[in-house]
Protein backbone atom coordinates (compact mmCIF):
# COMPACT_ATOMS: atom_id res chain seq x y z
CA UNK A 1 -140.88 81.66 165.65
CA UNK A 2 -138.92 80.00 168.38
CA UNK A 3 -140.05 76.48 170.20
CA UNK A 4 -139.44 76.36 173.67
CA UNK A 5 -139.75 72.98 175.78
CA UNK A 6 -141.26 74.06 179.36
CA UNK A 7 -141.96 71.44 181.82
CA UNK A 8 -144.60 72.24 184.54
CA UNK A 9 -143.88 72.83 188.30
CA UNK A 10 -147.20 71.44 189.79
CA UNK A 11 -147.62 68.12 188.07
CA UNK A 12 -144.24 67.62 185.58
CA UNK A 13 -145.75 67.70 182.46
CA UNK A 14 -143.20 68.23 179.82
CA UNK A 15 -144.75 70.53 176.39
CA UNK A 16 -143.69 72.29 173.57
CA UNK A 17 -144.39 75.56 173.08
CA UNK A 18 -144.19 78.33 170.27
CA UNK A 19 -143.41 81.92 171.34
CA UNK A 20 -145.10 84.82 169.88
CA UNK A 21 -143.98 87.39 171.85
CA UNK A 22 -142.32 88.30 175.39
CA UNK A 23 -146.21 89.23 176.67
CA UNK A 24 -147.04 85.83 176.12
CA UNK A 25 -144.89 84.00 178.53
CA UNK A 26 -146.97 85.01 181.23
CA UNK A 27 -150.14 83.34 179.89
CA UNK A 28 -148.76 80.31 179.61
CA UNK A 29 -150.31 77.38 181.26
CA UNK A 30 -149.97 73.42 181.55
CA UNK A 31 -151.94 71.57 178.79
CA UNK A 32 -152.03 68.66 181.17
CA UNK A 33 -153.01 70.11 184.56
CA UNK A 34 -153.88 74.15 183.81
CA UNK A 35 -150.92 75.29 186.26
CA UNK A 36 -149.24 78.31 185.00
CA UNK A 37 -146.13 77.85 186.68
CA UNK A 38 -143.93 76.35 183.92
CA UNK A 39 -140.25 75.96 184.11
CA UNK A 40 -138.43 77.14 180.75
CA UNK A 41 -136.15 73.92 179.88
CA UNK A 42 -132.84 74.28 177.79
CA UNK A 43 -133.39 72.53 174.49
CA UNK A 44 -131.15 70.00 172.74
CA UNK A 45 -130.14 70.52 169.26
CA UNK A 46 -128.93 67.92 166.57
CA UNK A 47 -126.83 68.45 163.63
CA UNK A 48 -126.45 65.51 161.23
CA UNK A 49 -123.34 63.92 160.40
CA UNK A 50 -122.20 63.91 156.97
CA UNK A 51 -119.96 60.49 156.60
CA UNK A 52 -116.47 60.85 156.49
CA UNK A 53 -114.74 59.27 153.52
CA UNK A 54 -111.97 56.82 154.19
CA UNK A 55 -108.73 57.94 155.12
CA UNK A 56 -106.48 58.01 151.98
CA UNK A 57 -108.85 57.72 149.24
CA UNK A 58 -109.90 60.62 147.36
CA UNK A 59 -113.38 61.61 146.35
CA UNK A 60 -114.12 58.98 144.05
CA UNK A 61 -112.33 55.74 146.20
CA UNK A 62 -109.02 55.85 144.82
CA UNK A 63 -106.03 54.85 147.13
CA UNK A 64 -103.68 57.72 144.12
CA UNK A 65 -103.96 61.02 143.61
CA UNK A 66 -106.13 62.25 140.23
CA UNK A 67 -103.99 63.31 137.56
CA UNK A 68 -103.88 66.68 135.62
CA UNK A 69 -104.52 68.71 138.36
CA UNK A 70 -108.48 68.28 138.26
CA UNK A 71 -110.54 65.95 140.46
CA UNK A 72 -111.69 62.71 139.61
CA UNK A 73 -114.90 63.47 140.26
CA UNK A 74 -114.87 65.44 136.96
CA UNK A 75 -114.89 69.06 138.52
């Protein structure tokens, strides 16, 4: 079920909403004031950042490359 952030026309009210269904988005109204004329907002994602390792080391920290043509790591 997709969240949608609407923000209301009459007194600016910003709210979160869940959306069933395309019949729904007509009975949608303001929690704040009651006004049913609600502006559908774009929303903003976020992705989390894994941290990069340093430049030049390998997985476990070394500066050389592992040996024997496995990683250092063990796998």
């Amino acid at each position: 079920m997709p969240i949608f952030e609407y923000q209301c026309k009459s007194c600016g009210a910003k709210s979160e909403i869940i959306e069933l269904g395309a019949a729904e988005i007509g009975a949608l109204c303001c929690a704040q004031c009651g006004g049913a004329e609600l502006e559908k907002k774009p929303s903003v994602v976020s992705t989390p950042r894994m941290p990069a390792r340093p430049a030049g080391k390998t997985c476990c920290g070394r500066d050389e490359k592992c040996g024997g043509g496995t990683s250092c790591c063990g796998s």
